[in-house]
C-alpha atoms as a PDB file:
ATOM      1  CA  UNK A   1     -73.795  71.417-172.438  1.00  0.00           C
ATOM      2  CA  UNK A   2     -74.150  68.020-174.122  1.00  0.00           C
ATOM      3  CA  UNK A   3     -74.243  66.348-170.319  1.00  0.00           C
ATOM      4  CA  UNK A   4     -76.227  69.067-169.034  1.00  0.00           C
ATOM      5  CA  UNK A   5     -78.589  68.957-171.232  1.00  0.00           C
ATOM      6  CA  UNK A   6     -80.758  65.726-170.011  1.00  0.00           C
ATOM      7  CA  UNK A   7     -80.710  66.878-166.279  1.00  0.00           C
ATOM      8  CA  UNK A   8     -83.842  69.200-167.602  1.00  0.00           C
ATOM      9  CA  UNK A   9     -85.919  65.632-168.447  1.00  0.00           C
ATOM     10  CA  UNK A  10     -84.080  62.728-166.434  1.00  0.00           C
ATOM     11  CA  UNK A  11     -82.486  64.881-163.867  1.00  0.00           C
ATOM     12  CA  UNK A  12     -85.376  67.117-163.126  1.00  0.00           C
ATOM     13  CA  UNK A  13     -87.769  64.099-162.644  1.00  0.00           C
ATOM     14  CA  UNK A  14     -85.576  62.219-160.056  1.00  0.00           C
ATOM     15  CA  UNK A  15     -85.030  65.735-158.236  1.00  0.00           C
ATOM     16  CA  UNK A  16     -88.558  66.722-157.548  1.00  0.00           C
ATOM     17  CA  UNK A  17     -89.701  63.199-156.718  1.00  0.00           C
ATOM     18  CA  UNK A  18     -86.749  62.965-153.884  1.00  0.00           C
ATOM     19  CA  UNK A  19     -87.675  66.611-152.870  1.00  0.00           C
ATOM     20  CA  UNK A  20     -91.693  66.016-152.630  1.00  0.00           C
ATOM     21  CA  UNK A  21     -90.734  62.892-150.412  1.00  0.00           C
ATOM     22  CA  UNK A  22     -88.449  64.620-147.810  1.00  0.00           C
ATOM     23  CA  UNK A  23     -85.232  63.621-148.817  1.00  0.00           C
ATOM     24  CA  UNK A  24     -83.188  66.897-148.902  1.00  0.00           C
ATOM     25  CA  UNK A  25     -83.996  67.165-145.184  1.00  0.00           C
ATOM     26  CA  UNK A  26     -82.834  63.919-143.664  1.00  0.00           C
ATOM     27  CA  UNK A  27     -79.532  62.350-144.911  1.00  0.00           C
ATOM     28  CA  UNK A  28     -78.667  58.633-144.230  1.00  0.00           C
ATOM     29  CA  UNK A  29     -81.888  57.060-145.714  1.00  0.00           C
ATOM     30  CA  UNK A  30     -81.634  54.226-147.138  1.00  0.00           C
ATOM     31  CA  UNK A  31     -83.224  54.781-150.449  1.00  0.00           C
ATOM     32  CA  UNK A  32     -83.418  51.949-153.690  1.00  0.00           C
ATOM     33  CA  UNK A  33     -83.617  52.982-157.154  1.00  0.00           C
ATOM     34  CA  UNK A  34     -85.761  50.607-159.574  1.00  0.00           C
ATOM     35  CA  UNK A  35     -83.961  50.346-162.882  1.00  0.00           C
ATOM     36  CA  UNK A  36     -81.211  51.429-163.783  1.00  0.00           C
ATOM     37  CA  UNK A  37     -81.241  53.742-167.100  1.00  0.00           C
ATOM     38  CA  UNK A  38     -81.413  57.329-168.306  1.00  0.00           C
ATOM     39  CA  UNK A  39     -83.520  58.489-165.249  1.00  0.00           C
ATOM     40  CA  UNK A  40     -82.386  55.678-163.166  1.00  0.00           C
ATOM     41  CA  UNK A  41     -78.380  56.724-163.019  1.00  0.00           C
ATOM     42  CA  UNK A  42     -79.156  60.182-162.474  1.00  0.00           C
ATOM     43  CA  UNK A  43     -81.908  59.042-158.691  1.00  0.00           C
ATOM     44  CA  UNK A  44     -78.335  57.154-158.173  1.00  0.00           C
ATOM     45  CA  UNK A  45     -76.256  60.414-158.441  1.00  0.00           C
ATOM     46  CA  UNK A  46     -78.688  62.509-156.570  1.00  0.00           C
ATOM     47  CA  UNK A  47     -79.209  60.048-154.057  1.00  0.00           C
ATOM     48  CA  UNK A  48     -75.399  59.909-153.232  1.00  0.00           C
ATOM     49  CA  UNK A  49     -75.190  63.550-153.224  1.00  0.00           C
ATOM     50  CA  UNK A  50     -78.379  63.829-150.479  1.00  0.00           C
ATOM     51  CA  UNK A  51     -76.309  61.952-148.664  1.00  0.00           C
ATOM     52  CA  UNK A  52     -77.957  58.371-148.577  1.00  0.00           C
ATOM     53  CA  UNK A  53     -77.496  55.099-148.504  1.00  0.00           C
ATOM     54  CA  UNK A  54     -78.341  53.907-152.446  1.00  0.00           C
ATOM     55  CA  UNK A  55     -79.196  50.733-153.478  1.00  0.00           C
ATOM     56  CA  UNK A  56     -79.960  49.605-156.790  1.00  0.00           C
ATOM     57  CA  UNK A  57     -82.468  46.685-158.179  1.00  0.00           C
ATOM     58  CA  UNK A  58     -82.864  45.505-161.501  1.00  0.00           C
ATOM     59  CA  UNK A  59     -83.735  42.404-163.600  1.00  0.00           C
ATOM     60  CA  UNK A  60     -80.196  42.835-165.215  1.00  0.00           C
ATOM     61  CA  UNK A  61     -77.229  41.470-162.766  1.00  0.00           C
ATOM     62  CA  UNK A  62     -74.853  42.313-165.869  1.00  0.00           C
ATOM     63  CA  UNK A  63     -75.546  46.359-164.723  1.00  0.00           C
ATOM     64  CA  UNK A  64     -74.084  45.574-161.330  1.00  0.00           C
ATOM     65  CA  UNK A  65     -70.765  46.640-162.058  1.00  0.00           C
ATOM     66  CA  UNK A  66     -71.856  49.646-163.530  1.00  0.00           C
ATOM     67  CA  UNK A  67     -74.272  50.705-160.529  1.00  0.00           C
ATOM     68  CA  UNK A  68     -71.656  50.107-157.774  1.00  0.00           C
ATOM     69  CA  UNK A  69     -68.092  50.855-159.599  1.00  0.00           C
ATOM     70  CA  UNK A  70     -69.070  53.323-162.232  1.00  0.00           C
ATOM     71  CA  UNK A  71     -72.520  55.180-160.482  1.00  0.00           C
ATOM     72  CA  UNK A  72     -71.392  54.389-156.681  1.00  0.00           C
ATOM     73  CA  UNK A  73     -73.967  52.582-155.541  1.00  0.00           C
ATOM     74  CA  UNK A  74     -73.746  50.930-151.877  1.00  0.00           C
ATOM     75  CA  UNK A  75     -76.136  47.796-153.095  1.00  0.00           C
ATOM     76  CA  UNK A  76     -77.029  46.109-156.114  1.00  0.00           C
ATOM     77  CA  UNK A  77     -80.236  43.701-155.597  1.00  0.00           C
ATOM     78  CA  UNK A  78     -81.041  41.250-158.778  1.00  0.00           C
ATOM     79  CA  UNK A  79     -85.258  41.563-158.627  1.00  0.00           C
ATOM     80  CA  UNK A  80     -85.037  38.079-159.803  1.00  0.00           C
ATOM     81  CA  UNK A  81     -83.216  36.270-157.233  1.00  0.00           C
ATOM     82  CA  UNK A  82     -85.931  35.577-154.768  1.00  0.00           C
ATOM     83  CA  UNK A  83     -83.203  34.656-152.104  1.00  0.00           C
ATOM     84  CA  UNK A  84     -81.655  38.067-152.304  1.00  0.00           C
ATOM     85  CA  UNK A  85     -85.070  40.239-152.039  1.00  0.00           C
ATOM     86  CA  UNK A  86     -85.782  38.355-149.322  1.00  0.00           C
ATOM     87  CA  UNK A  87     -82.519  38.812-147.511  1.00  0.00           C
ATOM     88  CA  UNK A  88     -83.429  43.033-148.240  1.00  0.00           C
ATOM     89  CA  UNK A  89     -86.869  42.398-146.705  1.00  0.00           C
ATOM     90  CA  UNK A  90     -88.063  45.580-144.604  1.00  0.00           C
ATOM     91  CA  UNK A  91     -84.316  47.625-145.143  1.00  0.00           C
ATOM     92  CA  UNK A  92     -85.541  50.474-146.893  1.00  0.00           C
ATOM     93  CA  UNK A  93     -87.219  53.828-146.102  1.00  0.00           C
ATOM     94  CA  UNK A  94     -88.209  54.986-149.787  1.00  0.00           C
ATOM     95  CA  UNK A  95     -87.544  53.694-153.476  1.00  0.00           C
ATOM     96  CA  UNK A  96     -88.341  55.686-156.734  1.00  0.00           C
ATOM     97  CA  UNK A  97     -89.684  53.936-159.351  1.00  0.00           C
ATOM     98  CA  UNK A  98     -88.449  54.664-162.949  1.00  0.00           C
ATOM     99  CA  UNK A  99     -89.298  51.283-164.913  1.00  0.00           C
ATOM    100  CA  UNK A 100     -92.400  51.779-167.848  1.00  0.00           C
ATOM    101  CA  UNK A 101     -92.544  48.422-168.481  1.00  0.00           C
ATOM    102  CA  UNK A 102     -95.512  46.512-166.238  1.00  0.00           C
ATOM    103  CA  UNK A 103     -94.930  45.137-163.027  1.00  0.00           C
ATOM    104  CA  UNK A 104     -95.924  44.396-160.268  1.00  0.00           C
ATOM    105  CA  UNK A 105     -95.531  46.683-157.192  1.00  0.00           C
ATOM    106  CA  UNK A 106     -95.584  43.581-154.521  1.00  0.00           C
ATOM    107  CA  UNK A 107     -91.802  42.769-154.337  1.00  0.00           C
ATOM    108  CA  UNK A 108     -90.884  46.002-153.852  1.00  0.00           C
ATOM    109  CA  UNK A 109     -93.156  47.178-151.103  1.00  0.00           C
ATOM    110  CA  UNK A 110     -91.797  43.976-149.262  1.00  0.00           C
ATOM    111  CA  UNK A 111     -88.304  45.419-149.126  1.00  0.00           C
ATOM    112  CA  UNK A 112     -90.165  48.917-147.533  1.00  0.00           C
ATOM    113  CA  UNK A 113     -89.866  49.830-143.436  1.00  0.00           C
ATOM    114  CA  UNK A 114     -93.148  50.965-141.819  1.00  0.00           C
ATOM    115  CA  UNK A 115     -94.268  54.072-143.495  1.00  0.00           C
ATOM    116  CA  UNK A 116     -91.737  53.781-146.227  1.00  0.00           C
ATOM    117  CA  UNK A 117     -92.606  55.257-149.536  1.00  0.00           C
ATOM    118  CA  UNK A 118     -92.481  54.219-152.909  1.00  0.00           C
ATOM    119  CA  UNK A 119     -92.050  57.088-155.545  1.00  0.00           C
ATOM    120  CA  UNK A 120     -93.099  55.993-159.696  1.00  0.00           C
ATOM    121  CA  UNK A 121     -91.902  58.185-161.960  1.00  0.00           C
ATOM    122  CA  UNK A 122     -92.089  55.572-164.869  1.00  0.00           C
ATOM    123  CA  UNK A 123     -94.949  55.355-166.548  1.00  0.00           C
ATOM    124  CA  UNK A 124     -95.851  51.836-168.186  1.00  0.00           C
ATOM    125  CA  UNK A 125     -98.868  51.755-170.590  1.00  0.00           C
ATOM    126  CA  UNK A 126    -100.743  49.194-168.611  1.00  0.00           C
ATOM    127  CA  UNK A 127    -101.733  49.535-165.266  1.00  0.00           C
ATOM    128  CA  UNK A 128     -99.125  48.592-162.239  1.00  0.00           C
ATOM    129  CA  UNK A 129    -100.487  45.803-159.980  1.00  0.00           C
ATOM    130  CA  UNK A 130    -100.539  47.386-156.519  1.00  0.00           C
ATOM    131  CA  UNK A 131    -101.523  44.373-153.052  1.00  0.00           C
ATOM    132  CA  UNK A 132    -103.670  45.777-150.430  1.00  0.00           C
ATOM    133  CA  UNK A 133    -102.007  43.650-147.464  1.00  0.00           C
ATOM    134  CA  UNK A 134     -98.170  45.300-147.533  1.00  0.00           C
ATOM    135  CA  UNK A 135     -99.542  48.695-147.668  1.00  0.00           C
ATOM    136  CA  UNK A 136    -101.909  48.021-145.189  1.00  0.00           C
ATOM    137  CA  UNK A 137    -100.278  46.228-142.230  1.00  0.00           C
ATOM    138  CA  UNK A 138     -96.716  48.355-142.956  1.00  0.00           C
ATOM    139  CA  UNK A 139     -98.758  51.707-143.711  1.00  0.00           C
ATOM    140  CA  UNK A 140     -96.461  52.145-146.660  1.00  0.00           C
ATOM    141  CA  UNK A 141     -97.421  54.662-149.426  1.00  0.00           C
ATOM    142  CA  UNK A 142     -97.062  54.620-152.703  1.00  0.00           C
ATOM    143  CA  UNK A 143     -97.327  57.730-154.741  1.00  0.00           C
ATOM    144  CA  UNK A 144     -96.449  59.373-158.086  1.00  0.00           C
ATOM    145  CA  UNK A 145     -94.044  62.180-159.100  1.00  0.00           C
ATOM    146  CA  UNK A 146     -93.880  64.667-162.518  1.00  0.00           C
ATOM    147  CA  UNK A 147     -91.246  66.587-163.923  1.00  0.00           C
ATOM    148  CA  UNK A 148     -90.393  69.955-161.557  1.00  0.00           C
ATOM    149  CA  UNK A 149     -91.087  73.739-162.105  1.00  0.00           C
ATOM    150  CA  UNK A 150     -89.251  76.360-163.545  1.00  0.00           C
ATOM    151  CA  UNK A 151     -88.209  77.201-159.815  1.00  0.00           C
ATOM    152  CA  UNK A 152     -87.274  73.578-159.176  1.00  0.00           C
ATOM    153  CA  UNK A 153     -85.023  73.490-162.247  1.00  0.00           C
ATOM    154  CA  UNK A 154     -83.429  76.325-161.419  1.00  0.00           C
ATOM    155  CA  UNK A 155     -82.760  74.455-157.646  1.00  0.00           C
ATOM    156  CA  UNK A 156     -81.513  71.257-159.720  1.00  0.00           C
ATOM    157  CA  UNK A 157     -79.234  73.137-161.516  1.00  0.00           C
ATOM    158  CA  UNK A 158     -77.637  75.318-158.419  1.00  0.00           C
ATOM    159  CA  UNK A 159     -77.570  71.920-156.612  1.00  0.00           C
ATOM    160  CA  UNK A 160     -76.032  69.906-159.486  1.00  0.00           C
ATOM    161  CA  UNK A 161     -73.287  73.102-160.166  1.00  0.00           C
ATOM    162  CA  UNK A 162     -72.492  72.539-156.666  1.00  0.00           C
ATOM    163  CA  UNK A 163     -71.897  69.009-156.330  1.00  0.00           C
ATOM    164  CA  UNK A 164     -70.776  68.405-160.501  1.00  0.00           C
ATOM    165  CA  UNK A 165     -73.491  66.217-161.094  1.00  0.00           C
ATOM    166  CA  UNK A 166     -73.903  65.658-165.102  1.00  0.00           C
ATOM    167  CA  UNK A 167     -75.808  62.773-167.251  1.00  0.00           C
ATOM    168  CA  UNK A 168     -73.398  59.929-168.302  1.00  0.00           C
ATOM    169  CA  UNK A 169     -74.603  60.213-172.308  1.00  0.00           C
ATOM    170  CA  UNK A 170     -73.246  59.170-175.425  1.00  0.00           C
ATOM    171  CA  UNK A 171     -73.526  62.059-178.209  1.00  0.00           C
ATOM    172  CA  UNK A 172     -74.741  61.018-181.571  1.00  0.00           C
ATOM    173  CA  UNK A 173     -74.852  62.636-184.822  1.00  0.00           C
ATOM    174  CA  UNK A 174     -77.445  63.054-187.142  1.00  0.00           C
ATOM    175  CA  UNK A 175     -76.736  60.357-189.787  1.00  0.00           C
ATOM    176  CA  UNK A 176     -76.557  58.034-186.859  1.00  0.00           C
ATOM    177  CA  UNK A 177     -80.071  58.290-185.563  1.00  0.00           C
ATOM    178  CA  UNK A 178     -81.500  55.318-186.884  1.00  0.00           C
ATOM    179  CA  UNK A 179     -78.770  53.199-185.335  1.00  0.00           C
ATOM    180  CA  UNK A 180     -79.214  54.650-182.090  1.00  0.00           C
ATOM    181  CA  UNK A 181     -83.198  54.436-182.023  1.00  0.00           C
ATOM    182  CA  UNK A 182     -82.176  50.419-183.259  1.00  0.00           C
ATOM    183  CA  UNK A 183     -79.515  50.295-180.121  1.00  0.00           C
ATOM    184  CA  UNK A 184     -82.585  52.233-177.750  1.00  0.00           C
ATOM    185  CA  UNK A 185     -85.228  49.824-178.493  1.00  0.00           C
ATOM    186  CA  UNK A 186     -82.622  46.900-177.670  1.00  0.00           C
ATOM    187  CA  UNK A 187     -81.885  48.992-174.123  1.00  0.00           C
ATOM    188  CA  UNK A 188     -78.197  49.224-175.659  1.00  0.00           C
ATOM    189  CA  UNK A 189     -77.197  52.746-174.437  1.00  0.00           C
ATOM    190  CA  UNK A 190     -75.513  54.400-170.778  1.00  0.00           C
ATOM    191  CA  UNK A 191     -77.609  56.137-169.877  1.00  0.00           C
ATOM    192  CA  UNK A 192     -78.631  58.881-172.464  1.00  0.00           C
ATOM    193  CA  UNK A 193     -78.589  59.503-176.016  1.00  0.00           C
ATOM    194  CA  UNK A 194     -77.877  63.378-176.859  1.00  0.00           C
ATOM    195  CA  UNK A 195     -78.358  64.337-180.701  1.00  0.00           C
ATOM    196  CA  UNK A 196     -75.928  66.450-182.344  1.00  0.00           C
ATOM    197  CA  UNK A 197     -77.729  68.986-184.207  1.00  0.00           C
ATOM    198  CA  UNK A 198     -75.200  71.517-184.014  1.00  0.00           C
ATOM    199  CA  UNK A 199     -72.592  69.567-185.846  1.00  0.00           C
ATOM    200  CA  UNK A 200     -74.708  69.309-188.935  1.00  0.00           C
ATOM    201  CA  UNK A 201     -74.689  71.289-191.632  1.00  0.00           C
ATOM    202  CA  UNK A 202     -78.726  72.119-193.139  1.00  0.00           C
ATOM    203  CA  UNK A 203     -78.822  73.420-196.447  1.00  0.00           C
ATOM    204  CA  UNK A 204     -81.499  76.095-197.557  1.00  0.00           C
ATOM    205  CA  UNK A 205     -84.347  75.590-199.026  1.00  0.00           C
END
């Protein structure tokens, strides 16, 4: 239950933003996944069990291990190492989006084939900077994606029984909270906190 549990926030939002773009239907895309964190891990895990080619880029190259060994990940790009986006130019049919930090969408849509789609799911308090001239001349769309319905969570969880897809978390207990909201703020955590209510003991009022 403890690694269940996030697939109804993280897992749920991945699921129906792969599902709205077609990606149950046609295995052997190759797909990208933009950060790599609590909803990040879990586009990796779905993407591998669609059946598609996953690659991974983030402004950390320490979490390359992690995406390829650990999350099996085909491709890990570093989103700062100019050389290697441009080496990944025009490779990849769709990428979801799960950074809330602001950025710019212009790297990314470089790395898109014609018509590919980019899926944000993140959602940074300032507005994402979006150029006209990649969308335009490779008709590439970018569009957004919110958490499923009570019939999609119910598909998410037949799908994830079937192919024993769970949240990597790390369970914490009550009198730890304030160290793991210190570690969460310092992005020290793979990939999800769970809080252990159950193991504490409330006394009555």
């Amino acid at each position: 239950m403890d690694r269940a549990t996030p697939l109804m926030g993280a897992g749920l939002t991945v699921y129906t933003a792969m599902k709205d773009s077609n990606l149950f239907e046609s295995p052997g895309k190759h797909m990208a996944v933009i950060g790599l964190g609590g909803v990040g891990h879990m586009a990796i895990k779905f993407g591998k069990a669609f059946g598609h080619h996953v690659t991974v880029i983030s402004t950390s190259p320490s979490k390359e291990n992690d995406a390829k060994e650990k999350l099996g990940a085909d491709v890990f790009i570093s989103s700062t190492n100019l050389k290697h986006m441009q080496m990944n130019r025009r490779s990849l049919d769709f990428i979801i989006d799960t950074v809330s930090a602001k950025h710019s969408l212009g790297p990314y849509l470089e790395l898109l084939k014609v018509n590919g789609i980019i899926s944000i799911v993140g959602e940074p308090a300032q507005p994402i900077e979006v150029p006209a001239t990649p969308l335009i001349y490779g008709k590439k769309v970018v569009r957004g994606s919110i958490i499923g319905s009570v019939k999609e969570i119910q598909e998410m969880m037949n799908f994830c029984g079937k192919h024993n897809i769970l949240c990597d978390i790390e369970l914490v207990s009550t009198d730890k909270i304030n160290e793991a909201f210190e570690r969460l703020s310092k992005n020290d955590v793979k990939f999800r906190f769970v809080l252990n209510v159950a193991g504490h003991q409330f006394s009555r009022l």
